[in-house]
N, C-alpha and C. Protein backbone atom coordinates (compact mmCIF):
# COMPACT_ATOMS: atom_id res chain seq x y z
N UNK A 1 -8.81 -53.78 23.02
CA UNK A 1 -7.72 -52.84 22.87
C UNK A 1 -8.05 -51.77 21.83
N UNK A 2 -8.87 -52.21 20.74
CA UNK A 2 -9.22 -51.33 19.59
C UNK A 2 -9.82 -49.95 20.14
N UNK A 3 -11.02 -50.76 20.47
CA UNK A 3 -11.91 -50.13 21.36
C UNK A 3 -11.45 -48.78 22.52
N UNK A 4 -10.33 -49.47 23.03
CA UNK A 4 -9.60 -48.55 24.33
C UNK A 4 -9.07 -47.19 22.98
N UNK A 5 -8.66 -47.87 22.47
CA UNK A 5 -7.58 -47.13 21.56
C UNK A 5 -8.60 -45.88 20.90
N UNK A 6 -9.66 -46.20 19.94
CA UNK A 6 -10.63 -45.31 19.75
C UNK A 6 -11.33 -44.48 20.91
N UNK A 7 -11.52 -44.75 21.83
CA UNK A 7 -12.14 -44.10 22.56
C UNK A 7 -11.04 -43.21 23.69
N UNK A 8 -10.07 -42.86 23.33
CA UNK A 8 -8.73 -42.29 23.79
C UNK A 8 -8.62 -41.38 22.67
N UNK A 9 -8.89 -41.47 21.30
CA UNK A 9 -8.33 -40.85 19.94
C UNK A 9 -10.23 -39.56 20.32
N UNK A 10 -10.83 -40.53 20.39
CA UNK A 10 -12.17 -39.92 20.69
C UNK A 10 -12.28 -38.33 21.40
N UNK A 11 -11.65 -38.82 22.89
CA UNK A 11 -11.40 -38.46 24.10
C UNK A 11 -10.32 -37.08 23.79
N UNK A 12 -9.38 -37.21 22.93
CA UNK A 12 -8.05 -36.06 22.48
C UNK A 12 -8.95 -35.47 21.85
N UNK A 13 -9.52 -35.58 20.97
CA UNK A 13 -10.10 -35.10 19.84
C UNK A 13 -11.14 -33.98 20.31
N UNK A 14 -12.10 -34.79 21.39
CA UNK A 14 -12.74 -33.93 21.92
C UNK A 14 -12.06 -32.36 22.85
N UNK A 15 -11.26 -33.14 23.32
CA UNK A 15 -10.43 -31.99 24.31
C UNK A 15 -10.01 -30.67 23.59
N UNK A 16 -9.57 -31.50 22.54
CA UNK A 16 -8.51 -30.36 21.01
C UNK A 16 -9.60 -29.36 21.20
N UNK A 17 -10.82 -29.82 20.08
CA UNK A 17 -12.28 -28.98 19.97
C UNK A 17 -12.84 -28.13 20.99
N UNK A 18 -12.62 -28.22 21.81
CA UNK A 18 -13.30 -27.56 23.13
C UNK A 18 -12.29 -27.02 23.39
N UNK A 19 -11.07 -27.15 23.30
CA UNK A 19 -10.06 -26.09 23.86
C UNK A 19 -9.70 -24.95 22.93
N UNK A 20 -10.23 -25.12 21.46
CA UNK A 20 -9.38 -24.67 20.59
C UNK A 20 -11.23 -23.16 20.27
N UNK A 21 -12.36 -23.86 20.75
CA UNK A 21 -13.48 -22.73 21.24
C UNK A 21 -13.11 -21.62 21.94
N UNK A 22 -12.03 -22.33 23.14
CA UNK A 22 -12.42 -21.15 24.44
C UNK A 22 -10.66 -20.99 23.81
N UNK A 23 -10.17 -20.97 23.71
CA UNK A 23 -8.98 -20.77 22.31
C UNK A 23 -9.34 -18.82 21.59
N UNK A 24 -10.19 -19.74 21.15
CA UNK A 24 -10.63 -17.88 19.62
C UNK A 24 -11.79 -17.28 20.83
N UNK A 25 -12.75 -17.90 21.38
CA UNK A 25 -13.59 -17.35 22.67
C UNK A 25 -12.86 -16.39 23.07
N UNK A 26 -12.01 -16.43 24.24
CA UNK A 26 -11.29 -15.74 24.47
C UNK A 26 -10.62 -14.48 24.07
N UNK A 27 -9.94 -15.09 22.80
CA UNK A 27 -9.39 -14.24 22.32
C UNK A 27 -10.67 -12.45 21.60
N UNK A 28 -11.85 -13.23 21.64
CA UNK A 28 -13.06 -12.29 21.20
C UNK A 28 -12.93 -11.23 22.06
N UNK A 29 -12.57 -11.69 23.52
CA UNK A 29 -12.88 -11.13 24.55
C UNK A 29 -12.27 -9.77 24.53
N UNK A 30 -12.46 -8.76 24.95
CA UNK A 30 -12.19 -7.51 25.10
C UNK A 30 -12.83 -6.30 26.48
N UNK A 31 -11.90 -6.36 27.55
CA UNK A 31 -12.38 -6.22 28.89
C UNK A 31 -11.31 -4.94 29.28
N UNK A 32 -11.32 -3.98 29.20
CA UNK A 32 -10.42 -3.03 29.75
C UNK A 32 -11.21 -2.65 30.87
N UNK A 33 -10.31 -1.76 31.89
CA UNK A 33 -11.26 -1.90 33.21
C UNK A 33 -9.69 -1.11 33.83
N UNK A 34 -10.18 -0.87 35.25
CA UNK A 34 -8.90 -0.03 35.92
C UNK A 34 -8.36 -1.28 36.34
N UNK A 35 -6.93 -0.84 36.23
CA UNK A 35 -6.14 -1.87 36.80
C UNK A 35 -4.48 -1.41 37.21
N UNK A 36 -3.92 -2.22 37.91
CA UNK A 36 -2.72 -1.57 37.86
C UNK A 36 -2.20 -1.42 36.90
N UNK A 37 -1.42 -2.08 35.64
CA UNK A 37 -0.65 -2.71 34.82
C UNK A 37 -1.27 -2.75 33.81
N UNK A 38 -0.72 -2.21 32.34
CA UNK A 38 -1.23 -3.08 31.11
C UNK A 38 0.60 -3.93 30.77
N UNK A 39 0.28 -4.75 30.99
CA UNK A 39 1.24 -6.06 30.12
C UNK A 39 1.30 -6.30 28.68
N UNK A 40 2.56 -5.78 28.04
CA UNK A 40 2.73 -6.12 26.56
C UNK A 40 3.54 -7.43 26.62
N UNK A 41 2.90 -8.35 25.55
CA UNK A 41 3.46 -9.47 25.58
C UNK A 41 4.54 -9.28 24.56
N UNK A 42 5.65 -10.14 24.68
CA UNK A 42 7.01 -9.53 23.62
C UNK A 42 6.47 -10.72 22.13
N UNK A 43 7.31 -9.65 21.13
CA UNK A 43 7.35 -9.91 20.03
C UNK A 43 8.79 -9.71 18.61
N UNK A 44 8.84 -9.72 18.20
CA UNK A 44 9.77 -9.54 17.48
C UNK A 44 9.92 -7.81 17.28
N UNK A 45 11.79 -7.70 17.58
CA UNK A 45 12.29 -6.71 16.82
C UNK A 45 13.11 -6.32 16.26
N UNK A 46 13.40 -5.15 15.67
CA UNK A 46 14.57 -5.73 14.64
C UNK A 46 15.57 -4.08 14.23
N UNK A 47 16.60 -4.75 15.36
CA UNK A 47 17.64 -3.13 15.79
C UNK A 47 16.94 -2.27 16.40
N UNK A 48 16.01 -2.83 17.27
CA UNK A 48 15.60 -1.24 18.16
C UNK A 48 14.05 -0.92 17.68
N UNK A 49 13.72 -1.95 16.68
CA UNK A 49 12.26 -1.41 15.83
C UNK A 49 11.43 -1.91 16.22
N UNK A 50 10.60 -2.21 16.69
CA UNK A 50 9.20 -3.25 16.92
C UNK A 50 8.47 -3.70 15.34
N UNK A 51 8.73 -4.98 15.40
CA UNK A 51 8.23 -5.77 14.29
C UNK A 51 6.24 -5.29 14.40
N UNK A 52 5.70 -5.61 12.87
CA UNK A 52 4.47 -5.06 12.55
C UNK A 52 3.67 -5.52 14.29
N UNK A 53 3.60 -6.88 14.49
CA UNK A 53 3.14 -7.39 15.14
C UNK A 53 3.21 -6.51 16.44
N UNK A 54 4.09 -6.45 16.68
CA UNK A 54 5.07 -5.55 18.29
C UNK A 54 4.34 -4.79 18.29
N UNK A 55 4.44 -3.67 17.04
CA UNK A 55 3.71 -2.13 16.79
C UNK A 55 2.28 -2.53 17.52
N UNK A 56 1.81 -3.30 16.77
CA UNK A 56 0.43 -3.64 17.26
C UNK A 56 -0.21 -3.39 18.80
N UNK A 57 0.61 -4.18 19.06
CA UNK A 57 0.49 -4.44 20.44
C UNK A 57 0.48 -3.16 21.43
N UNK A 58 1.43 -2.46 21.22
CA UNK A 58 2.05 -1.45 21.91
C UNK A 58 1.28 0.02 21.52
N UNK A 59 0.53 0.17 20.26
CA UNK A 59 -0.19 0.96 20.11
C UNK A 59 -1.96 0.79 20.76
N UNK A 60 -1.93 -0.63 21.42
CA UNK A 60 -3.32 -1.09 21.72
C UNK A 60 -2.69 -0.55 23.19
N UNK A 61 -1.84 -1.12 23.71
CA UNK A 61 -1.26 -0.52 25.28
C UNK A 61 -1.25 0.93 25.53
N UNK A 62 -0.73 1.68 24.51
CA UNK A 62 -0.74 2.76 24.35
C UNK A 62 -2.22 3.63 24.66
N UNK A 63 -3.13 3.27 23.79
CA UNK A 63 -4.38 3.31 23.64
C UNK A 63 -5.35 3.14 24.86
N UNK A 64 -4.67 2.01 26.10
CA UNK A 64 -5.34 2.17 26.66
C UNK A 64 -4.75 2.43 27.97
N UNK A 65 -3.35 3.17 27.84
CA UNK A 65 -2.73 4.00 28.92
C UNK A 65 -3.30 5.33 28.51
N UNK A 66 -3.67 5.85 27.32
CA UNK A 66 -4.33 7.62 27.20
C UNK A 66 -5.54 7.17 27.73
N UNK A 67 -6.18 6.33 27.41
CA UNK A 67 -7.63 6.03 28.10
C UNK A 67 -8.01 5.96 29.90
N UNK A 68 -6.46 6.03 30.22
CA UNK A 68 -6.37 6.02 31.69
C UNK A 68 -6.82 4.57 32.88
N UNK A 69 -6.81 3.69 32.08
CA UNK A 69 -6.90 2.23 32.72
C UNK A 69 -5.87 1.56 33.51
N UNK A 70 -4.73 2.72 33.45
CA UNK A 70 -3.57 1.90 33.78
C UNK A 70 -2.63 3.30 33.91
N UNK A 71 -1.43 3.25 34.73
CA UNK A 71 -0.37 4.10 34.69
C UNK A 71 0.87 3.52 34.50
N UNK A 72 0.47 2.02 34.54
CA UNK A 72 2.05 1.60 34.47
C UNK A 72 1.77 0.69 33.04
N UNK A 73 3.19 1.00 32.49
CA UNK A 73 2.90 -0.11 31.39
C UNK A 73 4.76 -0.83 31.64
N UNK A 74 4.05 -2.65 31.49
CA UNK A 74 5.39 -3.27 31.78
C UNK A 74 5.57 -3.94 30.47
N UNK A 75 6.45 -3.62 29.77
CA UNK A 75 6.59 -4.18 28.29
C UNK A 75 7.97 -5.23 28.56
N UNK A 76 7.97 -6.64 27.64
CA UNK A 76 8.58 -7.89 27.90
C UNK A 76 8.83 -8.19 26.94
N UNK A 77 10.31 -9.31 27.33
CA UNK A 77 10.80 -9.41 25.89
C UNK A 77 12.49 -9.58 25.89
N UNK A 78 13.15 -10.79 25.55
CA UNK A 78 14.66 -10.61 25.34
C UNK A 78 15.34 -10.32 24.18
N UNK A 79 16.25 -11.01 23.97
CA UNK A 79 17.21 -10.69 22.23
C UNK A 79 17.31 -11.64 22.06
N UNK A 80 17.79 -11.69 21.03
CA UNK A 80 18.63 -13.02 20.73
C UNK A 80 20.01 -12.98 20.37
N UNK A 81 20.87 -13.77 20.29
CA UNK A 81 21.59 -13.65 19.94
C UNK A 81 22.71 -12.36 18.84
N UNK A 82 23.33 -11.72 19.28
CA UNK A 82 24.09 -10.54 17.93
C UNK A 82 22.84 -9.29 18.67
N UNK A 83 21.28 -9.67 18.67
CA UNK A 83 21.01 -8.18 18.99
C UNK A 83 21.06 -6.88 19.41
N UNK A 84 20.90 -5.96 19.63
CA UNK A 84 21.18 -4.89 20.08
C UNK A 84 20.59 -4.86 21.17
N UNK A 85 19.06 -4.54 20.72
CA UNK A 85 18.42 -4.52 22.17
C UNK A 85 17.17 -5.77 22.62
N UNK A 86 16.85 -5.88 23.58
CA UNK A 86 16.02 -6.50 23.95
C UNK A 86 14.65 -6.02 23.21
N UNK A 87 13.69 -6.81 23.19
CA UNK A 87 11.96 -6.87 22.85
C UNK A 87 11.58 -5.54 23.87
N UNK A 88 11.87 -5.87 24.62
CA UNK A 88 11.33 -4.87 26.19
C UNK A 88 11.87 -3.26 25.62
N UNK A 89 13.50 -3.59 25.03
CA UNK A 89 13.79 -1.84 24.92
C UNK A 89 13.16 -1.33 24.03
N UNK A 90 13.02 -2.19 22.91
CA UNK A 90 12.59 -1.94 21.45
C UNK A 90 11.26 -1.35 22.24
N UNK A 91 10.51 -1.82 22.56
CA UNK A 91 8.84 -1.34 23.41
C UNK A 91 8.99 -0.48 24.34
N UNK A 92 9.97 -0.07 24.73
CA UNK A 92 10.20 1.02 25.90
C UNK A 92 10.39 2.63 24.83
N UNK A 93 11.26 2.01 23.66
CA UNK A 93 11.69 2.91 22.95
C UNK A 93 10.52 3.68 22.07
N UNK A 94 9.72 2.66 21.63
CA UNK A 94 8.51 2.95 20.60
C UNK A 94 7.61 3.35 21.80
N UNK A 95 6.85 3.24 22.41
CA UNK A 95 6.72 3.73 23.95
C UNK A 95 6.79 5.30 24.09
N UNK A 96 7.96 5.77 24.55
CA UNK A 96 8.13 6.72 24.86
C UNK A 96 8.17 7.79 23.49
N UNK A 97 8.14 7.25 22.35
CA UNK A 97 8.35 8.01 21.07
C UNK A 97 6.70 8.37 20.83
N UNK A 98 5.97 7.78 21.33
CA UNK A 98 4.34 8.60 21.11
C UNK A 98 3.77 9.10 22.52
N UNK A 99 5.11 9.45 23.16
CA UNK A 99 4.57 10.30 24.27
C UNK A 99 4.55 9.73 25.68
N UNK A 100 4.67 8.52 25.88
CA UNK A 100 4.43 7.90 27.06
C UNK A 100 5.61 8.05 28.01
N UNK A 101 5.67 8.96 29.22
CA UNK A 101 6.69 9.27 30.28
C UNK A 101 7.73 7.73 30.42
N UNK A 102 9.21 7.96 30.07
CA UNK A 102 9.86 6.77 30.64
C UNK A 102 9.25 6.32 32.09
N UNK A 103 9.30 6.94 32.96
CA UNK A 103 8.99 6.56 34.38
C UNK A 103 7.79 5.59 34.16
N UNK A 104 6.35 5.78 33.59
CA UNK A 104 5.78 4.75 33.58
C UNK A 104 5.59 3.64 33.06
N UNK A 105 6.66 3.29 32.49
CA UNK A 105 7.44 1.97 31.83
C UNK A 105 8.19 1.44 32.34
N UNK A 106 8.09 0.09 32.98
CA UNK A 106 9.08 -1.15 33.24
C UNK A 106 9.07 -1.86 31.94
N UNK A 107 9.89 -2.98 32.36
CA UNK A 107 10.68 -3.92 31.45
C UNK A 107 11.00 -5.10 32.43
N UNK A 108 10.83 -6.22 31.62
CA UNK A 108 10.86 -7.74 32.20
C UNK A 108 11.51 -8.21 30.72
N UNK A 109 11.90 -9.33 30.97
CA UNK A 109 13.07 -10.01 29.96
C UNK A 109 12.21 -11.19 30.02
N UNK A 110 12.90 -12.33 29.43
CA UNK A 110 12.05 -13.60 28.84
C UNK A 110 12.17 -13.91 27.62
N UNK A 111 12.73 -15.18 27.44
CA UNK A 111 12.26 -15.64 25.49
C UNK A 111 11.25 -16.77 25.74
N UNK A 112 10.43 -16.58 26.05
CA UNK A 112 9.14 -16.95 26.04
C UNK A 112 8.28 -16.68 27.04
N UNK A 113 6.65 -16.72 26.26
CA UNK A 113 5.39 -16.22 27.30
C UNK A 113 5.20 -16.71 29.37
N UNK A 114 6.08 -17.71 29.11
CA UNK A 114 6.07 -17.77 30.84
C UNK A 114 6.89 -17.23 31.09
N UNK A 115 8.19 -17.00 31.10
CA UNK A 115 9.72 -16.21 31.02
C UNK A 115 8.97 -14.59 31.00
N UNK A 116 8.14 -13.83 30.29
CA UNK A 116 8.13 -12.97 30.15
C UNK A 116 6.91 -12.31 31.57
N UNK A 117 6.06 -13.44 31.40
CA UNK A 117 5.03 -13.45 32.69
C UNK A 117 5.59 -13.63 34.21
N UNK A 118 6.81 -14.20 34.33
CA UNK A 118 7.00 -14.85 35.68
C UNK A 118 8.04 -13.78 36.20
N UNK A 119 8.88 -13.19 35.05
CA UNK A 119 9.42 -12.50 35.30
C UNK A 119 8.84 -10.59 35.56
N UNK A 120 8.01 -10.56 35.07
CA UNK A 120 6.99 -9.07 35.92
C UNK A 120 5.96 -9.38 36.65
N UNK A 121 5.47 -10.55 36.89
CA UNK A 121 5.12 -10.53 38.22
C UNK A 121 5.35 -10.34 39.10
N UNK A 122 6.79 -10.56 39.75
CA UNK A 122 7.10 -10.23 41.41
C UNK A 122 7.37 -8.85 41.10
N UNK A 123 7.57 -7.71 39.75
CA UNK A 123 7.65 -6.44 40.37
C UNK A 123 6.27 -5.82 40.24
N UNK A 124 5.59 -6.58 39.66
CA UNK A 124 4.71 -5.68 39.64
C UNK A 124 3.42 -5.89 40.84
N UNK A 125 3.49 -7.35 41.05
CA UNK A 125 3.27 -7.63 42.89
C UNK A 125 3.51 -6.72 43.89
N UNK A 126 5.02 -6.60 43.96
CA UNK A 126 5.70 -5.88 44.87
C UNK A 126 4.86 -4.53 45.32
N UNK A 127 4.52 -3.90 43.72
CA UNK A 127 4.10 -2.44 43.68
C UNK A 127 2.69 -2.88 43.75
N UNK A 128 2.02 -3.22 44.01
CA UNK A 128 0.82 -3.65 44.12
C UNK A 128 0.01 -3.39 43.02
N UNK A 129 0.44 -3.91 42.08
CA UNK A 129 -0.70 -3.88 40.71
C UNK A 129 -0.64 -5.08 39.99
N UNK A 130 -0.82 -6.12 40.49
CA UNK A 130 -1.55 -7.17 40.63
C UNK A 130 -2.57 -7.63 39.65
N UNK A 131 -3.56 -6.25 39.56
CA UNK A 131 -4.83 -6.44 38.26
C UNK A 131 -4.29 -6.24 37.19
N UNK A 132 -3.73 -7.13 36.06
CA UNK A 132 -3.51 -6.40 34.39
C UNK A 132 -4.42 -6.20 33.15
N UNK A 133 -3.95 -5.70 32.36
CA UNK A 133 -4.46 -6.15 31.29
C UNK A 133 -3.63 -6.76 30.07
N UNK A 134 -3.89 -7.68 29.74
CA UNK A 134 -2.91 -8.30 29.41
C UNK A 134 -2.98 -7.82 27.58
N UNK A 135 -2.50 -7.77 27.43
CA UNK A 135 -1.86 -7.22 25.39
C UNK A 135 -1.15 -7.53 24.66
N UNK A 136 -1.90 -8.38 24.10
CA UNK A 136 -0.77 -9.67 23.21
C UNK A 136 -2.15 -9.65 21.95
N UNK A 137 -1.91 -10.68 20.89
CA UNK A 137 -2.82 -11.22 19.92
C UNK A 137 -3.93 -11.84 20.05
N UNK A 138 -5.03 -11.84 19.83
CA UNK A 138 -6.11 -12.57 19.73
C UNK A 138 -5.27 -14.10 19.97
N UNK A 139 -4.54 -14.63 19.22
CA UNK A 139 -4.49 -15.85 19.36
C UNK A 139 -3.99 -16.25 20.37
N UNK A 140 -2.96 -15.03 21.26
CA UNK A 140 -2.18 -15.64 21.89
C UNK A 140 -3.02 -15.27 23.67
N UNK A 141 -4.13 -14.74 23.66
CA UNK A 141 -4.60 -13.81 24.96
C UNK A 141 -5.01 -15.28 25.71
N UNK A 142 -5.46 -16.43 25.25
CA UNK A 142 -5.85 -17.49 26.46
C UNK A 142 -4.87 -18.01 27.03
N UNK A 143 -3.64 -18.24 26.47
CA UNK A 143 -2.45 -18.98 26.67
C UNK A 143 -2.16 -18.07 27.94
N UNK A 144 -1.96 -16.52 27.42
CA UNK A 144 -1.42 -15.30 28.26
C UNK A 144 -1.82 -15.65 29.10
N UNK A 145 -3.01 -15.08 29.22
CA UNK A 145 -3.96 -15.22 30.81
C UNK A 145 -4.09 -15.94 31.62
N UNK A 146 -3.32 -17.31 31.09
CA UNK A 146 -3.73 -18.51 31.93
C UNK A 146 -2.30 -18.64 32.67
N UNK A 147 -1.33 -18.49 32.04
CA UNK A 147 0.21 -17.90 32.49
C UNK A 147 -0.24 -17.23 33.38
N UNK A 148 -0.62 -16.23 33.65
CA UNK A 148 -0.64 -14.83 34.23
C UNK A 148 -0.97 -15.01 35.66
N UNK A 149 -2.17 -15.61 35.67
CA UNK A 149 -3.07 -16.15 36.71
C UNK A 149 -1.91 -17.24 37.14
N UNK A 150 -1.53 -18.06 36.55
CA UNK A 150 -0.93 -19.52 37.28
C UNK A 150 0.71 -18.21 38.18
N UNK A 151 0.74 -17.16 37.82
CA UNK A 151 2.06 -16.50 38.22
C UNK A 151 1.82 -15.88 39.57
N UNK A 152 0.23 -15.82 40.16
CA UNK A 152 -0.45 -14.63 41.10
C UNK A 152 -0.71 -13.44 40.21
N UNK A 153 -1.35 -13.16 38.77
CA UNK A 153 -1.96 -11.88 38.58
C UNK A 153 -3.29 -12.38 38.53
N UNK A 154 -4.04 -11.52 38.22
CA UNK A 154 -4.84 -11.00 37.78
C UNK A 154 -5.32 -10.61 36.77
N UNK A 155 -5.45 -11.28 35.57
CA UNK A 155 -5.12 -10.72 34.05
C UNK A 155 -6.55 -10.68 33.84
N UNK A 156 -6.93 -9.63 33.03
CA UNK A 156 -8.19 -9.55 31.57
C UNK A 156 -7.82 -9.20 30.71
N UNK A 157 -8.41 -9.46 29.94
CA UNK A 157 -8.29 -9.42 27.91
C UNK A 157 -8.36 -8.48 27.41
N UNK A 158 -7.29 -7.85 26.79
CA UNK A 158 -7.35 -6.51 26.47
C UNK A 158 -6.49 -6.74 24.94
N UNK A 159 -7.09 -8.01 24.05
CA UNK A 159 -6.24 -7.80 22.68
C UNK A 159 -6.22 -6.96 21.55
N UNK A 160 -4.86 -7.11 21.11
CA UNK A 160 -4.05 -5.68 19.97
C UNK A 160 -5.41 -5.84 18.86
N UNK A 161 -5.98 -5.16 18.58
CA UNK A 161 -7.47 -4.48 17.94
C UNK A 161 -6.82 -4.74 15.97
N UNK A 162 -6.15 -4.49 16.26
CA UNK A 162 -5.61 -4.23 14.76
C UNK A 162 -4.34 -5.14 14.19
N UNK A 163 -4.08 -6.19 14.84
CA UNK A 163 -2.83 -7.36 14.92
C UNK A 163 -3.01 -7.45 13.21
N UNK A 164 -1.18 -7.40 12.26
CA UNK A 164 -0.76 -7.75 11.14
C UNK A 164 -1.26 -8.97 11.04
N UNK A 165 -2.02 -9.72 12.14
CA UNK A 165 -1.70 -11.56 11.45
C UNK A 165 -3.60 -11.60 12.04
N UNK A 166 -4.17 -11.95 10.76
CA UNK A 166 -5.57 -12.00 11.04
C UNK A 166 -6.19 -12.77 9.58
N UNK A 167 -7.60 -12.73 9.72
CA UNK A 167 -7.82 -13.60 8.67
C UNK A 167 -6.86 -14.90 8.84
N UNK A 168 -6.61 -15.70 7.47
CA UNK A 168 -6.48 -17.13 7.11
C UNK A 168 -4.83 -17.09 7.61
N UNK A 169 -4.51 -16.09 7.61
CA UNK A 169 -3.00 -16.41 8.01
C UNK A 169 -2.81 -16.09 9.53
N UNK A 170 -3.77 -16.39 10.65
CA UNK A 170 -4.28 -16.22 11.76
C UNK A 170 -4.03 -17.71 12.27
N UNK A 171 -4.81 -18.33 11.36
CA UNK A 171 -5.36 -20.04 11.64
C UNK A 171 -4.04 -21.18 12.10
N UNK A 172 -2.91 -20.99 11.65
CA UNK A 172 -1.67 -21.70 12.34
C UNK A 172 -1.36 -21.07 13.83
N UNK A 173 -1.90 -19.74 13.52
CA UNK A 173 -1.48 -19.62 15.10
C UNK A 173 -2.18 -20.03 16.04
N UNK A 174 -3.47 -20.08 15.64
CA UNK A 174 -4.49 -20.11 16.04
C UNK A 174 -4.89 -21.89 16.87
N UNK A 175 -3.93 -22.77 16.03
CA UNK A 175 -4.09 -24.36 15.83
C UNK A 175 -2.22 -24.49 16.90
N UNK A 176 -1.86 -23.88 16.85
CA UNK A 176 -0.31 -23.71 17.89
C UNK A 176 -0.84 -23.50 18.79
N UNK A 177 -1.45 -22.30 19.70
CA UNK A 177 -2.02 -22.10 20.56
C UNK A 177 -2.94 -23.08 21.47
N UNK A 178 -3.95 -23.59 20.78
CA UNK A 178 -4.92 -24.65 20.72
C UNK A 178 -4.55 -25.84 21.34
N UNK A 179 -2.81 -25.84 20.44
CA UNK A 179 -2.26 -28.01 21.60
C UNK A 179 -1.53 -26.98 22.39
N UNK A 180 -0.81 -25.67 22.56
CA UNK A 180 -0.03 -25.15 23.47
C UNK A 180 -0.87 -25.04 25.13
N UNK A 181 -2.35 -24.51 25.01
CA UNK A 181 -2.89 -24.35 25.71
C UNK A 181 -3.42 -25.74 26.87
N UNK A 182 -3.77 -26.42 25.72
CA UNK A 182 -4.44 -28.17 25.47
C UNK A 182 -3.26 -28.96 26.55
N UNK A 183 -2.07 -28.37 26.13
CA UNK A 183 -0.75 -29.18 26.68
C UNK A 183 -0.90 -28.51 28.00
N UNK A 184 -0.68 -27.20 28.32
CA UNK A 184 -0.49 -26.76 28.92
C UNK A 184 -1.08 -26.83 30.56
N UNK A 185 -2.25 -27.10 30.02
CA UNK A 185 -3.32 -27.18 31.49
C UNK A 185 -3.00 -28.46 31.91
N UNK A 186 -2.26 -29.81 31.31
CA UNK A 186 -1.81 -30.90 32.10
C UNK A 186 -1.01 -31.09 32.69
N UNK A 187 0.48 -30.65 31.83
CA UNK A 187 1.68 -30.77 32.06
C UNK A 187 1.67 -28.94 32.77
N UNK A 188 1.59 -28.39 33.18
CA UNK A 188 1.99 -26.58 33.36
C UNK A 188 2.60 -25.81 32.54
N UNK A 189 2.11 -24.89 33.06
CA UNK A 189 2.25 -23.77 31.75
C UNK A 189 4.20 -23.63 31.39
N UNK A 190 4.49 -23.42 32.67
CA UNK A 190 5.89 -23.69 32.90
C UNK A 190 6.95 -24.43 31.95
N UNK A 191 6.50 -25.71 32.09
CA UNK A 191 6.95 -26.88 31.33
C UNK A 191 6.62 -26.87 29.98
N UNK A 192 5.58 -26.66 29.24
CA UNK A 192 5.59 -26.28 28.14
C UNK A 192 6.14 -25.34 27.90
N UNK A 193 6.44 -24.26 28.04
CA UNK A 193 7.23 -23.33 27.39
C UNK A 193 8.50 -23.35 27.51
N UNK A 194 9.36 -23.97 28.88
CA UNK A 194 10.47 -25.41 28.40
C UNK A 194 10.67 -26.23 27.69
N UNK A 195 9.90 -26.47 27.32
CA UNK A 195 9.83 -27.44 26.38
C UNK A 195 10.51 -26.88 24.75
N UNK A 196 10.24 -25.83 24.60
CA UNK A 196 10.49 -25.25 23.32
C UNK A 196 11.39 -25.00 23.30
């Protein structure tokens, strides 16, 4: 039984390590390319503002809608409770304030990364842009992508270049991600983010 027991603790341990590689791997990754869609993953905001993090994001989307990789940008994201506006408006709003035409901005709702994925997939299916790029954090781009794909897209790695949360104060997210992902590929992506 010892034996079973160690070699099970063994067995997690290993999985953690190897997942928590292709974890920051990933997140290295940096692939822009034509596609339909760049996908902002939602983040905190606060009355209409996009939190540091948000900014991030949305200036990397930004960046690579002038670069011409994309015409549509679908930015995601709900409220919470008392808010004003949704994650999505707050990003629609900051968005269009450095120039980007309302028209090529949708909005998908969601309080969380499958919620925000499952829900712009069928429009952005519909319209046939299918290929994204997905734009979220280094930490968070394997989790994304693997959502994305389990939804019918098409996602590559296109993470925020300049994200507020880097260095040592990176590493919790970094170790969240890691059992989120770890969890995720057994139980579905789905269910974990139910879970929360």
């Amino acid at each position: 039984m010892l034996r079973l027991v160690t070699l099970l603790a063994v067995a997690v341990a290993v999985y953690l390590a190897v997942t928590a590689v292709q974890v920051w791997k990933t997140g290295q990754r940096y692939e822009p390319r034509a596609a339909g869609a760049i996908v902002v993953m939602g983040a905190a905001q606060y009355d209409g503002v996009p939190s540091p993090d948000l900014r991030a994001r949305l200036d990397q989307a930004a960046l690579l809608w002038h670069q011409h990789y994309a015409t549509t940008l679908m930015v995601t994201g709900s409220k919470e409770p008392g808010d004003l506006y949704t994650e999505a408006q707050a990003s629609a709003r900051y968005l269009e304030s450095v120039g980007i035409p309302a028209s090529d901005i949708l909005q998908a709702g969601g309080r969380n990364s499958w919620d925000n994925l499952s829900e712009a997939a069928p429009t952005l299916l519909a319209r046939g842009e299918g290929t994204v790029l997905v734009v979220t954090d280094k930490f968070h781009e394997a989790r994304s992508l693997a959502i994305a794909s389990s939804v019918g897209l098409t996602p590559y790695p296109t993470p925020a270049q300049h994200s507020p949360i880097r260095g040592f104060a990176a590493v919790p997210y970094y170790a969240k991600e890691t059992v989120g992902v770890a969890v995720g590929r057994i139980i579905g992506f789905d269910n974990l983010d139910h879970l929360a």
